[in-house]
C-alpha atoms as a PDB file:
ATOM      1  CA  UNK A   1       0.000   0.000   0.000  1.00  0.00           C
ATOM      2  CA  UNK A   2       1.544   3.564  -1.135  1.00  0.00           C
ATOM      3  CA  UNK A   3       1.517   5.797   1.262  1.00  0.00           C
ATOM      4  CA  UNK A   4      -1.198   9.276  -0.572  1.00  0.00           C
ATOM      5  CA  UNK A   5      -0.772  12.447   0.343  1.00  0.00           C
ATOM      6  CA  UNK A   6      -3.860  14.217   0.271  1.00  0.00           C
ATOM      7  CA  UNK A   7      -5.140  17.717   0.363  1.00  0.00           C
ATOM      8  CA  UNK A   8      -7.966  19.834  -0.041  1.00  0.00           C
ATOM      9  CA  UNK A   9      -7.962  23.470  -1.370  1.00  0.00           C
ATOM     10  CA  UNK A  10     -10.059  25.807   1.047  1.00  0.00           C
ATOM     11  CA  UNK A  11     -10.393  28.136  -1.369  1.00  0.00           C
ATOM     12  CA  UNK A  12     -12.148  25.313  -3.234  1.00  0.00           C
ATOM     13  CA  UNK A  13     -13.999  23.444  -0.837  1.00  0.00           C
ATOM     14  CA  UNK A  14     -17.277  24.770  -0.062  1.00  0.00           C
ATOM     15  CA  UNK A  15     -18.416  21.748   1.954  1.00  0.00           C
ATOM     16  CA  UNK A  16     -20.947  19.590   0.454  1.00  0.00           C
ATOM     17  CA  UNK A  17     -19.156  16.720   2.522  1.00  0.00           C
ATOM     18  CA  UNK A  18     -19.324  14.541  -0.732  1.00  0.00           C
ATOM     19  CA  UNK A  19     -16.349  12.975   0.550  1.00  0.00           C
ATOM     20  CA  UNK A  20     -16.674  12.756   3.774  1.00  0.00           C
ATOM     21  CA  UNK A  21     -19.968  10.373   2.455  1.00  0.00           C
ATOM     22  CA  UNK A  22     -17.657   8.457   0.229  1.00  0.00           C
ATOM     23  CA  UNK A  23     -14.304   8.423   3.073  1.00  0.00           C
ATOM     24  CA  UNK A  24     -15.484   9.016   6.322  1.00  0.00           C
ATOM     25  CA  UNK A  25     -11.921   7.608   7.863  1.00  0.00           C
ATOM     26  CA  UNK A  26     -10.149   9.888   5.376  1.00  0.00           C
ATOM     27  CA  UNK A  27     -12.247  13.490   5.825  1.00  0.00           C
ATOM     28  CA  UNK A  28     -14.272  15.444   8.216  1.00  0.00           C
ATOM     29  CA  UNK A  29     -15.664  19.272   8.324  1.00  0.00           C
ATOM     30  CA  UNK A  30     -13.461  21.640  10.073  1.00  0.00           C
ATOM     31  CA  UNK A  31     -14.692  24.849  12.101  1.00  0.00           C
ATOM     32  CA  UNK A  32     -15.862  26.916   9.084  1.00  0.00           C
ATOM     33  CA  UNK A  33     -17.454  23.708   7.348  1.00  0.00           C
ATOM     34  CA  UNK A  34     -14.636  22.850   4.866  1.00  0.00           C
ATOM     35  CA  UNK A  35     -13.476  19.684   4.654  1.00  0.00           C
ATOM     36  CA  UNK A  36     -10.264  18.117   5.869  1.00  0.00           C
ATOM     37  CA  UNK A  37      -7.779  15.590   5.943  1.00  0.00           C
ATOM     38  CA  UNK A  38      -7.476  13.794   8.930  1.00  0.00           C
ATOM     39  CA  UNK A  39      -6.500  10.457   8.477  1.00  0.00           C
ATOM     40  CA  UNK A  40      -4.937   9.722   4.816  1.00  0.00           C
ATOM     41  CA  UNK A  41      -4.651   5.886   5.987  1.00  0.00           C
ATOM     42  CA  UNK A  42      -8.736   5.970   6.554  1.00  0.00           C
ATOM     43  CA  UNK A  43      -9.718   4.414   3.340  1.00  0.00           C
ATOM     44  CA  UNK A  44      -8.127   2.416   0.612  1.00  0.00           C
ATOM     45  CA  UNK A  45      -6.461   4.292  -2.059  1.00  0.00           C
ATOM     46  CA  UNK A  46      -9.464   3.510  -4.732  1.00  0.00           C
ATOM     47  CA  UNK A  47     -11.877   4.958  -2.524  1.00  0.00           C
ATOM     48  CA  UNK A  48     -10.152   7.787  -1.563  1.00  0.00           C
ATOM     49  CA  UNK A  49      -9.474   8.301  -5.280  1.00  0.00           C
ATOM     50  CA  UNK A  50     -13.000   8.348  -6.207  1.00  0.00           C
ATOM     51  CA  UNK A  51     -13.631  11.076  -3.281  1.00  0.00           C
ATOM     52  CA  UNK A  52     -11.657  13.160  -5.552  1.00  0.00           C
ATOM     53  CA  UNK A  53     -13.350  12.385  -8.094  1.00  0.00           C
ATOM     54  CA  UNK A  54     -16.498  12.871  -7.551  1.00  0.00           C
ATOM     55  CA  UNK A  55     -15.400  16.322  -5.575  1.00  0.00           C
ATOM     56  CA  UNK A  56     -18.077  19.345  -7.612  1.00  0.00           C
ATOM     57  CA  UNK A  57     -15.638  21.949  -6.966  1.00  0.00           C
ATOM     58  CA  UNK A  58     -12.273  19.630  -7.476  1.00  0.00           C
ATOM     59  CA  UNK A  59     -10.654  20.813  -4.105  1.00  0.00           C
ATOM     60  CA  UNK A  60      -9.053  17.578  -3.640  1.00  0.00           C
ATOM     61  CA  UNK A  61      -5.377  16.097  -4.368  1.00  0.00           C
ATOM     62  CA  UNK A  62      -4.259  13.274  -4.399  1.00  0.00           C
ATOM     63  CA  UNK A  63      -0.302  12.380  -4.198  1.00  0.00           C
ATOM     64  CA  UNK A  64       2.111   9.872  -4.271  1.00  0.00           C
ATOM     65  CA  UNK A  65       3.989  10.826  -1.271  1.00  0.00           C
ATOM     66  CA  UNK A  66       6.890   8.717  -1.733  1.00  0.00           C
ATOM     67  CA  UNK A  67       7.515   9.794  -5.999  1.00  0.00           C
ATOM     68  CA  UNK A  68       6.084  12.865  -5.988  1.00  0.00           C
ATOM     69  CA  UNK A  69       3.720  11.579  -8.320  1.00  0.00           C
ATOM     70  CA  UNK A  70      -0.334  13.029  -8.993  1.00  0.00           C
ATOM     71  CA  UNK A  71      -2.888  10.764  -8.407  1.00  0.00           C
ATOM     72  CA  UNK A  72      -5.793  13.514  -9.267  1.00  0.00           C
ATOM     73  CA  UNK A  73      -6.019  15.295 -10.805  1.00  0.00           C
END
């Protein structure tokens, strides 16, 4: 299993929590209802991939954090 690292761009996000539905061991809403990464270990990498995915706004990335390498998008 690669180890992802994953964020989400606040200035992007404006919480619809469509992948905190899809990865709920991978996100969660913060204070000002944007989500977060808290665990990037919460969910297998396909899942986690198609949180991304289906993100409306496309807030979330999705690196390899070991090459460097984009996952999504």
């Amino acid at each position: 299993m690669r180890r992802l690292t994953i964020t989400v761009d606040h200035q992007r996000c404006v919480g619809n929590a469509q992948c905190l539905n899809l990865a709920p061991g991978v996100f969660r809403h913060n204070d000002a209802v944007q989500s977060e990464v808290f665990d990037p270990t919460g969910a297998p990498e396909a899942v986690i991939l198609k949180a991304a995915r289906f993100c409306p706004t496309s807030a979330i990335r999705v690196v390899d954090a070991t090459t460097g390498d984009v996952l999504f998008p």
